[in-house]
PDB file of N, CA and C in Angstrom:
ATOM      1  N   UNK A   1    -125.774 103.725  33.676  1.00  0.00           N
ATOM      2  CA  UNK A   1    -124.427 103.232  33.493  1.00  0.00           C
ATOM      3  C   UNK A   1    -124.262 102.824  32.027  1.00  0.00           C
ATOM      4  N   UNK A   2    -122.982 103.274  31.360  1.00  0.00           N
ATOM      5  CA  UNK A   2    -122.491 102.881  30.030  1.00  0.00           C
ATOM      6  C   UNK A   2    -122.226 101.613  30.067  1.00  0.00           C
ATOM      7  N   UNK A   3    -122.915 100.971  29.491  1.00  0.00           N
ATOM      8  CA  UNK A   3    -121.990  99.622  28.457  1.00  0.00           C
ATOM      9  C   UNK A   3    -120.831  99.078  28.028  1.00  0.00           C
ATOM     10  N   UNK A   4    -120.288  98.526  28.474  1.00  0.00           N
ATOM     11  CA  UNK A   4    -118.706  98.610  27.692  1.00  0.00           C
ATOM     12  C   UNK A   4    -118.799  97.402  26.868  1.00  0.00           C
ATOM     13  N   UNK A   5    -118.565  97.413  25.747  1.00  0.00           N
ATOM     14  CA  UNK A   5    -117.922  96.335  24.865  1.00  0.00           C
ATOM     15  C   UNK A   5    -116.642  96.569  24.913  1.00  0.00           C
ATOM     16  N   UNK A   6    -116.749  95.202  24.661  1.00  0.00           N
ATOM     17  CA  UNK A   6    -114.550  94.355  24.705  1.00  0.00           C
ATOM     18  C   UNK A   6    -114.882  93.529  23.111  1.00  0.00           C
ATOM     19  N   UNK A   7    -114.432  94.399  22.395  1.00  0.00           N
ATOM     20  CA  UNK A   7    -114.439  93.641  21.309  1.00  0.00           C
ATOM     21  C   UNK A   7    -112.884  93.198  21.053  1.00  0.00           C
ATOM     22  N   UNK A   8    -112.272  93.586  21.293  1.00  0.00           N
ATOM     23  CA  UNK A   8    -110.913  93.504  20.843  1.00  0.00           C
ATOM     24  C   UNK A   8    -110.060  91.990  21.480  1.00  0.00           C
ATOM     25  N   UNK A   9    -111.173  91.497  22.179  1.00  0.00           N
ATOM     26  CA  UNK A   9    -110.603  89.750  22.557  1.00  0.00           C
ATOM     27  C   UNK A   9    -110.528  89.109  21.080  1.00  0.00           C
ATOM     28  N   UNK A  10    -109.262  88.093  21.278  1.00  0.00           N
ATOM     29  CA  UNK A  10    -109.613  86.838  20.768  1.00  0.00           C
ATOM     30  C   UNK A  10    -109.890  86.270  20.916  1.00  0.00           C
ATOM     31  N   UNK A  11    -110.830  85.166  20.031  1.00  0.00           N
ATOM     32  CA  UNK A  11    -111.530  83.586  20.622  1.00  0.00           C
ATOM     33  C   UNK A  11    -110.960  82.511  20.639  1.00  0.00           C
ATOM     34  N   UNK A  12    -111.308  81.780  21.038  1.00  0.00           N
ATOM     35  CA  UNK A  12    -111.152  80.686  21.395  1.00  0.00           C
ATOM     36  C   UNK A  12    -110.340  79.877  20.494  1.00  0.00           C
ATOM     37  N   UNK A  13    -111.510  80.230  19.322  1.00  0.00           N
ATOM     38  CA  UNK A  13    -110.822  79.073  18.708  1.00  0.00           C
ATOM     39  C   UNK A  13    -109.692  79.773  17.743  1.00  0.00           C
ATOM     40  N   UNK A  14    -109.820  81.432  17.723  1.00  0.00           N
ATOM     41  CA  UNK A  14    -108.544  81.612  17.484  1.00  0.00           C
ATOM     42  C   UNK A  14    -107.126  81.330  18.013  1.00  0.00           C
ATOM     43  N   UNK A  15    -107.232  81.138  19.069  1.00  0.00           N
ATOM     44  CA  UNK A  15    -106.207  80.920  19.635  1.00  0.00           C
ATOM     45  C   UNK A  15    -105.765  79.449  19.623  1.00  0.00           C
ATOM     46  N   UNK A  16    -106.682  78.468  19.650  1.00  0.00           N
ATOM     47  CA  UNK A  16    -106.133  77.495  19.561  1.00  0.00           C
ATOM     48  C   UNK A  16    -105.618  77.179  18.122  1.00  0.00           C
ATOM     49  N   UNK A  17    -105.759  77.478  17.142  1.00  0.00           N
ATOM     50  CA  UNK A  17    -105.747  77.611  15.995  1.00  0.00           C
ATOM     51  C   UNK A  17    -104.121  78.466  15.911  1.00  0.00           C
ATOM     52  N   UNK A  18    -103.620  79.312  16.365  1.00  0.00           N
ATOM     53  CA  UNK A  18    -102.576  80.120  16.459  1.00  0.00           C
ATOM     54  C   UNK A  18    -101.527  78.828  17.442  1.00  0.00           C
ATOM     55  N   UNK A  19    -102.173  78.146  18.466  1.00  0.00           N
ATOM     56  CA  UNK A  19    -101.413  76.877  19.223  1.00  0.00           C
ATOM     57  C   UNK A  19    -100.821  76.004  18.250  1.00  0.00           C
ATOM     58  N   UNK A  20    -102.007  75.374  17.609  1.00  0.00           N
ATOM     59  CA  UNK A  20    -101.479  74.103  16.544  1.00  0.00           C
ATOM     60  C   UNK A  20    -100.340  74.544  15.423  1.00  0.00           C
ATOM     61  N   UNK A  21    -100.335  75.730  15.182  1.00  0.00           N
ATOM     62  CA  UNK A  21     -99.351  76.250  14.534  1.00  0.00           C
ATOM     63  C   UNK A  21     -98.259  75.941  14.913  1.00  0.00           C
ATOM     64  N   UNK A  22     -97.767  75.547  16.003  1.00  0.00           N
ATOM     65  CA  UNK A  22     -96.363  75.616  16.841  1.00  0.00           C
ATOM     66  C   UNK A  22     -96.415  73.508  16.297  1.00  0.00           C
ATOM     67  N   UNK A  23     -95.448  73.744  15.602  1.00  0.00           N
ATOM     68  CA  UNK A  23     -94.834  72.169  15.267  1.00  0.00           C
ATOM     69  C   UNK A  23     -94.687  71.234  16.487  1.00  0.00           C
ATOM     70  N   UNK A  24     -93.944  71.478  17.579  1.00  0.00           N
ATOM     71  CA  UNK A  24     -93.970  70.842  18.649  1.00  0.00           C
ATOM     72  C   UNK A  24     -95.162  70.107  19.327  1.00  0.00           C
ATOM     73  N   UNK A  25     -95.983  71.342  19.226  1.00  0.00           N
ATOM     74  CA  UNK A  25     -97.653  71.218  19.792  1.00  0.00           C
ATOM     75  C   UNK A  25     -98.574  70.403  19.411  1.00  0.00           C
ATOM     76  N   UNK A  26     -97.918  70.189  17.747  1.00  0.00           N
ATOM     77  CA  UNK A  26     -99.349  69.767  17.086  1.00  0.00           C
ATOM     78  C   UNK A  26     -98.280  68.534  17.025  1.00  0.00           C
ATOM     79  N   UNK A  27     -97.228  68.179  17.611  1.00  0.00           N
ATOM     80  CA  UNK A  27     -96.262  66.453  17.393  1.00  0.00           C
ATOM     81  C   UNK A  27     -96.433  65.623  18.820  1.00  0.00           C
ATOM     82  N   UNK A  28     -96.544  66.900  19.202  1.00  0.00           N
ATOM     83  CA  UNK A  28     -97.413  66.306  21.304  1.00  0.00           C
ATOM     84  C   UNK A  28     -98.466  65.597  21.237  1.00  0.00           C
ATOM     85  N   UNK A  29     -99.292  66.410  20.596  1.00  0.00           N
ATOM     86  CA  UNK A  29    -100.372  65.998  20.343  1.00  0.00           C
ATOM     87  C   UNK A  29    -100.689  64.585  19.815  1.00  0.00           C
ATOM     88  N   UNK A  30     -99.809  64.521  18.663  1.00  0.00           N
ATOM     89  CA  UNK A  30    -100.133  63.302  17.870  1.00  0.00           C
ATOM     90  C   UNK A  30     -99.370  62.250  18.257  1.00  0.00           C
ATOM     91  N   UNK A  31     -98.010  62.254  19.100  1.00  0.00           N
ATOM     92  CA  UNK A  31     -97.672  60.792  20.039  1.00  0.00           C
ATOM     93  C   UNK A  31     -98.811  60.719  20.999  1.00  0.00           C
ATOM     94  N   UNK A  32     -99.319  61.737  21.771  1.00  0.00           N
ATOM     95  CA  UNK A  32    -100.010  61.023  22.458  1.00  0.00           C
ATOM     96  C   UNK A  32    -101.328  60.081  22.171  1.00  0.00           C
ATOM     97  N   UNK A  33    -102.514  60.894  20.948  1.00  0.00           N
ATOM     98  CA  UNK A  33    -103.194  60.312  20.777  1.00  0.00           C
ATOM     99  C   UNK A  33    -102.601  59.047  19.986  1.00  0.00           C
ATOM    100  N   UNK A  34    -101.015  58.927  19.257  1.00  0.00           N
ATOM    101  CA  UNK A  34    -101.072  57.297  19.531  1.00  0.00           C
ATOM    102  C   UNK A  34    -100.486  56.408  20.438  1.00  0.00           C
ATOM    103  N   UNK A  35    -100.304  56.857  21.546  1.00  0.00           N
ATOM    104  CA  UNK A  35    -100.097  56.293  22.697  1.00  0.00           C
ATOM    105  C   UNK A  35    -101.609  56.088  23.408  1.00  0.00           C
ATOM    106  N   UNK A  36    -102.762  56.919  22.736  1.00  0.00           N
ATOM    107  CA  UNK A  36    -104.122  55.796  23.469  1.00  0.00           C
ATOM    108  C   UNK A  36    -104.680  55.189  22.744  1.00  0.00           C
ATOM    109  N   UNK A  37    -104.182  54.526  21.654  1.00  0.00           N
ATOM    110  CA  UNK A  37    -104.415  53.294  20.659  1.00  0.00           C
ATOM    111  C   UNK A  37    -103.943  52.273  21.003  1.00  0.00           C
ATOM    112  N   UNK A  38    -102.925  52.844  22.337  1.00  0.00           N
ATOM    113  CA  UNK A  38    -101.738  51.079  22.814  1.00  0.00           C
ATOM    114  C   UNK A  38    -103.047  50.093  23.266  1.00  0.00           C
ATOM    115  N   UNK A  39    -103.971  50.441  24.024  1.00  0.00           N
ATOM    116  CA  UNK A  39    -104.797  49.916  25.022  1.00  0.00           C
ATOM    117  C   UNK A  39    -105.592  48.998  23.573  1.00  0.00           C
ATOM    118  N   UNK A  40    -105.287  49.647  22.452  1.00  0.00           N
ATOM    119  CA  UNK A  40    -106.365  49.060  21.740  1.00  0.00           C
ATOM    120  C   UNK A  40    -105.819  48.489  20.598  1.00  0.00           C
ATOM    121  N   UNK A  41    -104.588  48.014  20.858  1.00  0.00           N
ATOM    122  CA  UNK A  41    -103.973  46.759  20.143  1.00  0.00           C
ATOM    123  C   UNK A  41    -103.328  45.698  21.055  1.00  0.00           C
ATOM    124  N   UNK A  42    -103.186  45.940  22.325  1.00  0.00           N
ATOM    125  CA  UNK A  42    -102.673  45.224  23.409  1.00  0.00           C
ATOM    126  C   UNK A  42    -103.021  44.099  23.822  1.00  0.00           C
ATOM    127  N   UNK A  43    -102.619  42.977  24.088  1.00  0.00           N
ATOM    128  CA  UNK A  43    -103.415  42.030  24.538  1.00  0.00           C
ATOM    129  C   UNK A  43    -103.991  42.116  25.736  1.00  0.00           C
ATOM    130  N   UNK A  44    -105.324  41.940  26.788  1.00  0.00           N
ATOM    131  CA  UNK A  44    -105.563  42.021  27.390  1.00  0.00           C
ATOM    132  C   UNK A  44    -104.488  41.809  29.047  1.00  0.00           C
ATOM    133  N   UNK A  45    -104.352  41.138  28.508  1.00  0.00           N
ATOM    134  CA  UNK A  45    -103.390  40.523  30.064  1.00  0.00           C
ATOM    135  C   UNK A  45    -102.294  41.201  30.606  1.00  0.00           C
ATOM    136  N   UNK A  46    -101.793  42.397  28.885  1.00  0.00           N
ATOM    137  CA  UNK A  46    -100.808  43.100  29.233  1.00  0.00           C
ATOM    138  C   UNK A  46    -101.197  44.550  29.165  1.00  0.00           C
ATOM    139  N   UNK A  47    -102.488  45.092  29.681  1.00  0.00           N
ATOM    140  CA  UNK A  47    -103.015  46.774  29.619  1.00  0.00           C
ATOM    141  C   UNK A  47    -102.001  47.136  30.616  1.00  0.00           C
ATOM    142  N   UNK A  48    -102.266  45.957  31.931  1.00  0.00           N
ATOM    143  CA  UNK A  48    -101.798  47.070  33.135  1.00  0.00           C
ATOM    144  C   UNK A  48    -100.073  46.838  33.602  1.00  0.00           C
ATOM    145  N   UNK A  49    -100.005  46.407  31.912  1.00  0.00           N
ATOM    146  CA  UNK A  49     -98.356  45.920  32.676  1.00  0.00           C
ATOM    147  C   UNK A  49     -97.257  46.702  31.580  1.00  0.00           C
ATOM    148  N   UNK A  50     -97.997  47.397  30.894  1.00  0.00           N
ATOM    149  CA  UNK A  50     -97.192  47.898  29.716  1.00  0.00           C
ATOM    150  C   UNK A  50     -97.542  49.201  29.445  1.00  0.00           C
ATOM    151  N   UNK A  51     -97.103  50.304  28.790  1.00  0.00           N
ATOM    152  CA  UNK A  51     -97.443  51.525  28.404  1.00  0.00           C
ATOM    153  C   UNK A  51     -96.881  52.177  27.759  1.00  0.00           C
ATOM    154  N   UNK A  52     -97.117  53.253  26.465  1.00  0.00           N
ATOM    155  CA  UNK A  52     -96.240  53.539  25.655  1.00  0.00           C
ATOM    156  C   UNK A  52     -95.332  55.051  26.903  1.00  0.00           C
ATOM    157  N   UNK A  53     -93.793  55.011  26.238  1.00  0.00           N
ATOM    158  CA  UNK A  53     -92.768  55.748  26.894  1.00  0.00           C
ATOM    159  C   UNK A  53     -92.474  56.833  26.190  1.00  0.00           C
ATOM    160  N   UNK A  54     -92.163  56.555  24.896  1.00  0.00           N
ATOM    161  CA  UNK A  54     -91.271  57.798  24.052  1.00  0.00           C
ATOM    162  C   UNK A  54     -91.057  57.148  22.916  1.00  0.00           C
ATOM    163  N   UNK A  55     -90.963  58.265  21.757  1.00  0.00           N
ATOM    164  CA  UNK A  55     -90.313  58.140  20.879  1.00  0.00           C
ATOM    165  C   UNK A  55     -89.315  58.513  20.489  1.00  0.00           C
ATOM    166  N   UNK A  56     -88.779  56.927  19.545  1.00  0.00           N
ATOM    167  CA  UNK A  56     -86.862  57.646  19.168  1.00  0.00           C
ATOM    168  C   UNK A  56     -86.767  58.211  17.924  1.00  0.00           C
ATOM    169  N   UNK A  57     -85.513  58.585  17.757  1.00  0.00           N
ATOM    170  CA  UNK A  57     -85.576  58.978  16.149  1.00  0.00           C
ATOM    171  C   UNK A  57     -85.533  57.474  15.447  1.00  0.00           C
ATOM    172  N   UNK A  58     -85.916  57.699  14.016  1.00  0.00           N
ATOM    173  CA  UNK A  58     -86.033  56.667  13.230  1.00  0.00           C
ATOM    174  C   UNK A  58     -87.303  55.853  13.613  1.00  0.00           C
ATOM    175  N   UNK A  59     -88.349  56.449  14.006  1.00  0.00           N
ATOM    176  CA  UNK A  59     -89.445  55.430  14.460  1.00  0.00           C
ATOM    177  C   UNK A  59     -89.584  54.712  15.334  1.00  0.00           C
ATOM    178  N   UNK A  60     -88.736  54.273  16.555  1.00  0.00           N
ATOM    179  CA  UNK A  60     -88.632  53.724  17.403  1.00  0.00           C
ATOM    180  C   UNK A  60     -89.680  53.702  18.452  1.00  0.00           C
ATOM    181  N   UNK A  61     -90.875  53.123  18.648  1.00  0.00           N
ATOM    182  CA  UNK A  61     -91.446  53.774  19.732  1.00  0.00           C
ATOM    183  C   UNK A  61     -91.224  52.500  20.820  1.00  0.00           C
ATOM    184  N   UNK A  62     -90.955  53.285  22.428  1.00  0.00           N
ATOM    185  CA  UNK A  62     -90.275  52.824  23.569  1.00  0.00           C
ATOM    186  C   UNK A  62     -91.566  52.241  24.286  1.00  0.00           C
ATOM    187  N   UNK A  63     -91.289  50.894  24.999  1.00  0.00           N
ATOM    188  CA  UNK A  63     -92.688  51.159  25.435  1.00  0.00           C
ATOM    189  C   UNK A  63     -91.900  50.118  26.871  1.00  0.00           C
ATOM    190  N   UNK A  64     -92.898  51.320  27.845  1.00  0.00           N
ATOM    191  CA  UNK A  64     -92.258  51.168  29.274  1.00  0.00           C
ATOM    192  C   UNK A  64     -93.477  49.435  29.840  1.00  0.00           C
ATOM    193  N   UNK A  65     -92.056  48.574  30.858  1.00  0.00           N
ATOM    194  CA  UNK A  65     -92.862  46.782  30.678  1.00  0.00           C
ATOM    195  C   UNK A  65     -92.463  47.123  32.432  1.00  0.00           C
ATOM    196  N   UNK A  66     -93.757  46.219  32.657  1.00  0.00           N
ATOM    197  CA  UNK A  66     -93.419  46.372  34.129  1.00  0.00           C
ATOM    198  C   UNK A  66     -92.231  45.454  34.981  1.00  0.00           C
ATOM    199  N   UNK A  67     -92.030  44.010  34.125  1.00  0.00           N
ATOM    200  CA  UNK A  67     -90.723  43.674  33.835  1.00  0.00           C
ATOM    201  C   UNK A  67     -90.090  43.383  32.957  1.00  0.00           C
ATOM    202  N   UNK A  68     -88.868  42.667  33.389  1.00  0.00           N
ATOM    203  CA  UNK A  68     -88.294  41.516  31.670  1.00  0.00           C
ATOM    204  C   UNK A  68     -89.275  40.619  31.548  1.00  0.00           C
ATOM    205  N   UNK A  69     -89.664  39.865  32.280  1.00  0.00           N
ATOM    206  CA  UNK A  69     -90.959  39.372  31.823  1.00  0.00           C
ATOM    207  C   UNK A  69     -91.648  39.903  30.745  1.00  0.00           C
ATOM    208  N   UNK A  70     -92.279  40.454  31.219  1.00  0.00           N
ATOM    209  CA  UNK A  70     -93.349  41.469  30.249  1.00  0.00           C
ATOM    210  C   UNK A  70     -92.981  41.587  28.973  1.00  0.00           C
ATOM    211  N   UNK A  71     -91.620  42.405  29.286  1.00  0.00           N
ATOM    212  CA  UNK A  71     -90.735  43.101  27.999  1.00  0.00           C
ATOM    213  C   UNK A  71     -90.210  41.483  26.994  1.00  0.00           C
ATOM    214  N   UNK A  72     -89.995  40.546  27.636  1.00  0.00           N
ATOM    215  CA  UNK A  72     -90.058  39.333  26.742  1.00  0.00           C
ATOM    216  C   UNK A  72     -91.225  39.001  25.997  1.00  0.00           C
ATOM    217  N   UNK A  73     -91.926  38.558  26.523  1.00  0.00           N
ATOM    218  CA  UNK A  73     -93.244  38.406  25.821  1.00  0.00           C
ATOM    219  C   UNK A  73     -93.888  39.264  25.048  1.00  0.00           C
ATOM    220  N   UNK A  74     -94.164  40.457  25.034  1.00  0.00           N
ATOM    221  CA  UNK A  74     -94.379  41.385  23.981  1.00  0.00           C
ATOM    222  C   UNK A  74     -93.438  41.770  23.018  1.00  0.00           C
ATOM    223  N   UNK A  75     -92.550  41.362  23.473  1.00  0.00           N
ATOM    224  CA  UNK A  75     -91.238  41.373  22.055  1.00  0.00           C
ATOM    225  C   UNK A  75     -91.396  40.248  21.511  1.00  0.00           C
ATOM    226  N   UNK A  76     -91.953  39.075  21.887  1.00  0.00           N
ATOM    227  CA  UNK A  76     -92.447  37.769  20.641  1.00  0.00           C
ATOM    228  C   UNK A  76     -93.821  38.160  20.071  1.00  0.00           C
ATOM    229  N   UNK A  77     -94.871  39.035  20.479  1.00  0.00           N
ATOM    230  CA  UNK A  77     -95.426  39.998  20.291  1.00  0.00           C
ATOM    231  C   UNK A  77     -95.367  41.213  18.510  1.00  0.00           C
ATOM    232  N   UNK A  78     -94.110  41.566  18.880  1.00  0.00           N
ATOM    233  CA  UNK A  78     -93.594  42.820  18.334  1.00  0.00           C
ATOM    234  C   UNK A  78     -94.635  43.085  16.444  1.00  0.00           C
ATOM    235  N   UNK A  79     -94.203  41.672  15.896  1.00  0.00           N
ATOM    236  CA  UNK A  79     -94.470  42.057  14.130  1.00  0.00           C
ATOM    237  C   UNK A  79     -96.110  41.654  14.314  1.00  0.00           C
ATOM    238  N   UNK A  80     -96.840  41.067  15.321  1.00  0.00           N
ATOM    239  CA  UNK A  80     -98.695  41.281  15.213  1.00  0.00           C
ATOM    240  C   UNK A  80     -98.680  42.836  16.027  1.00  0.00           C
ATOM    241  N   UNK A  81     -98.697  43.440  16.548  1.00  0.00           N
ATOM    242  CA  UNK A  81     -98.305  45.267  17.506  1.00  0.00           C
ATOM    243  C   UNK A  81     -98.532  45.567  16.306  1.00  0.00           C
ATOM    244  N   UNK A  82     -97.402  45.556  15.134  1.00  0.00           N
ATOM    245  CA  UNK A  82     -96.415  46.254  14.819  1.00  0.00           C
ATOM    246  C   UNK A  82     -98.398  46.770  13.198  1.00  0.00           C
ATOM    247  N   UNK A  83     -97.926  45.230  12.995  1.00  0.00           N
ATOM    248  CA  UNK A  83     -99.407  45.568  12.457  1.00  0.00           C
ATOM    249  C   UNK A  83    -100.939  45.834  12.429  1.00  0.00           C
ATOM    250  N   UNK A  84    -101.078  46.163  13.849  1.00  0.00           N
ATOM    251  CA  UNK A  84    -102.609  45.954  14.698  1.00  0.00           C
ATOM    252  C   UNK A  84    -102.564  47.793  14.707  1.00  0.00           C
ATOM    253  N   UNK A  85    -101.206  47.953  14.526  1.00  0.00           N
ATOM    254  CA  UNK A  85    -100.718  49.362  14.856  1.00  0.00           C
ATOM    255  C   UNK A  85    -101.096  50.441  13.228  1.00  0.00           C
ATOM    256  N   UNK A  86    -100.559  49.841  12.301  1.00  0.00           N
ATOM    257  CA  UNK A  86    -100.682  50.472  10.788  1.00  0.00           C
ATOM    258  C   UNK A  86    -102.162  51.424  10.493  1.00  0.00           C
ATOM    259  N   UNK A  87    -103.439  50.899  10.885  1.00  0.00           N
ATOM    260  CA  UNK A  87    -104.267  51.765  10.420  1.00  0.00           C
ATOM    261  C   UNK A  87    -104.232  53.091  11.616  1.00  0.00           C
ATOM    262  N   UNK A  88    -103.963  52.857  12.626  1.00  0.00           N
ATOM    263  CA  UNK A  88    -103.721  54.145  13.450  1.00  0.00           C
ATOM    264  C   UNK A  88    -102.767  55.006  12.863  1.00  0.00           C
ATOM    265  N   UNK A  89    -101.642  54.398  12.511  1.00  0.00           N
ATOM    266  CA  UNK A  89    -100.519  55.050  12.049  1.00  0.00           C
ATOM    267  C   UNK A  89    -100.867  56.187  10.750  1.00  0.00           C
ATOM    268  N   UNK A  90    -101.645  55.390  10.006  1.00  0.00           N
ATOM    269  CA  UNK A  90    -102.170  56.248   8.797  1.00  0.00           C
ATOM    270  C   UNK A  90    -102.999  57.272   8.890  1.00  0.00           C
ATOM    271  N   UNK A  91    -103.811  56.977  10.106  1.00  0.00           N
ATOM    272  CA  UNK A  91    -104.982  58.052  10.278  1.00  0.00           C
ATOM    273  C   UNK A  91    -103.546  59.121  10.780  1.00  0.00           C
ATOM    274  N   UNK A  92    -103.287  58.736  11.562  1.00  0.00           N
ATOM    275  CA  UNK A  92    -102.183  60.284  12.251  1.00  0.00           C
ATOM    276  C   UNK A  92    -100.921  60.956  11.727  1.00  0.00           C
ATOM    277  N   UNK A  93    -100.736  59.754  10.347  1.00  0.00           N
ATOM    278  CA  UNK A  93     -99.803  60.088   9.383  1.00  0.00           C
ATOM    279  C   UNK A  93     -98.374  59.925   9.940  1.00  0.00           C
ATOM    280  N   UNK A  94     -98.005  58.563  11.083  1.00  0.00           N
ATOM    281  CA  UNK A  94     -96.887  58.590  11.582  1.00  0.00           C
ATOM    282  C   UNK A  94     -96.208  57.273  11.319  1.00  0.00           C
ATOM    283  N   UNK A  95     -95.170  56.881  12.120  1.00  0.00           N
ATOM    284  CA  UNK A  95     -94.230  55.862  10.871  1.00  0.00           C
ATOM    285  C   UNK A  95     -93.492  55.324  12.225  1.00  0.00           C
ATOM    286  N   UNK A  96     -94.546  54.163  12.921  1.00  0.00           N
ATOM    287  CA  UNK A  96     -93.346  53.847  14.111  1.00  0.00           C
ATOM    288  C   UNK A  96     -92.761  52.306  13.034  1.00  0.00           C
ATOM    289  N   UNK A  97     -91.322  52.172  12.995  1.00  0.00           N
ATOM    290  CA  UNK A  97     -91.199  51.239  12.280  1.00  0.00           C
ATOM    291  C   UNK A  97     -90.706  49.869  13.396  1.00  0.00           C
ATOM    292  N   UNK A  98     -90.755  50.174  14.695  1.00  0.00           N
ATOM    293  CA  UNK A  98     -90.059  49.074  15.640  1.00  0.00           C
ATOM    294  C   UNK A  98     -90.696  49.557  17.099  1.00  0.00           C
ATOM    295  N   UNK A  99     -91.338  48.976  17.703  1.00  0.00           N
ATOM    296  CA  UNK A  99     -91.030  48.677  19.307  1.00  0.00           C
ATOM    297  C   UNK A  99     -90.180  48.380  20.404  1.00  0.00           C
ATOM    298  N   UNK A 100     -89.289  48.969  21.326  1.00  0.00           N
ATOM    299  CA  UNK A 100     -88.352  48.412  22.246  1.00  0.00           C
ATOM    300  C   UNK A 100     -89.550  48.589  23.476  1.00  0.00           C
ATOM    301  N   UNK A 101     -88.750  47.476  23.648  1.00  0.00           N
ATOM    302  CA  UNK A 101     -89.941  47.386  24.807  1.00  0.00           C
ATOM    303  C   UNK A 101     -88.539  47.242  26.630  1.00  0.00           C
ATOM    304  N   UNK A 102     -89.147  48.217  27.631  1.00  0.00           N
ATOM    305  CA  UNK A 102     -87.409  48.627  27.982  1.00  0.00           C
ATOM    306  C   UNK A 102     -88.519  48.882  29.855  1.00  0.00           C
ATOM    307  N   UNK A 103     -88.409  47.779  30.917  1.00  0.00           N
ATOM    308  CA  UNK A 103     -88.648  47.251  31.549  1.00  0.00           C
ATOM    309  C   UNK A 103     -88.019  48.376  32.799  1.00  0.00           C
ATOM    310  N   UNK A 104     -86.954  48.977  32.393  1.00  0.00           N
ATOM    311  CA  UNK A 104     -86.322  49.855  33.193  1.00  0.00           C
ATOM    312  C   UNK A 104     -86.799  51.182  32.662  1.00  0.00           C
ATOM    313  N   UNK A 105     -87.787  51.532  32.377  1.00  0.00           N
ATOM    314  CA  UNK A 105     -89.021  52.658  31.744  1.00  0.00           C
ATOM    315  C   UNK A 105     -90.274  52.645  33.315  1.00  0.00           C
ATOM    316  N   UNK A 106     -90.277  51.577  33.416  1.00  0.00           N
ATOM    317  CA  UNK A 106     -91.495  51.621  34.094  1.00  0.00           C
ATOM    318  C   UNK A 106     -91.956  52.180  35.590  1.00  0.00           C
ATOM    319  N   UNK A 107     -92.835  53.142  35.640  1.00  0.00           N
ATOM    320  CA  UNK A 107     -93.261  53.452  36.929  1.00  0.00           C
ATOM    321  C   UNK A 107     -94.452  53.837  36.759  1.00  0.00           C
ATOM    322  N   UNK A 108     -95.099  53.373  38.333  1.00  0.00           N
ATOM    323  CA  UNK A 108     -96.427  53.579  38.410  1.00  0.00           C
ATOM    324  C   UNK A 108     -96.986  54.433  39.610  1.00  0.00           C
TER     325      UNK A 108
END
């Protein structure tokens, strides 16, 4: 029996490489990995009561509170976040300039 080579695939990492190309893809990418930095400026008491939602235009990032409660207190919160937040921001090269924190976001 003959051999067949398949040379004519692309790899792997060509392709992912041809992915990140797509602007959208590679902006998915980078809210989310800073949406798993929240856990790691958060105060403890509020991991399981808070979570990042979306971003607005102008920097806005939304962050879903499990109530007004919540959403009160992390809005007295907001300018220590805001800076616990800056060296993440730089590594990923992004610019959240404000937190809403929006209680009617939340589901679990």
């Amino acid at each position: 029996m003959k051999k067949v080579l398949y040379t004519d695939f692309e790899g792997v990492d060509n392709i992912i490489n041809s992915m990140m190309d797509n602007p959208q893809l590679k902006k998915a990418i980078t809210r989310t990995n800073l949406y798993n930095f929240w856990d790691k400026i958060i105060p403890a008491k509020f991991k399981n009561k808070s979570k990042p939602f979306s971003m607005q235009y102008g920097g806005v990032m939304v962050i879903a509170c499990e109530n007004h409660i919540v959403a009160q207190e992390l809005s007295l919160y907001k300018v220590i976040l805001l800076k616990k937040f800056e060296p993440y921001l730089k590594g990923l090269k992004m610019n959240v300039k404000d937190l809403k924190f929006d209680p009617k976001k939340w589901e679990m």
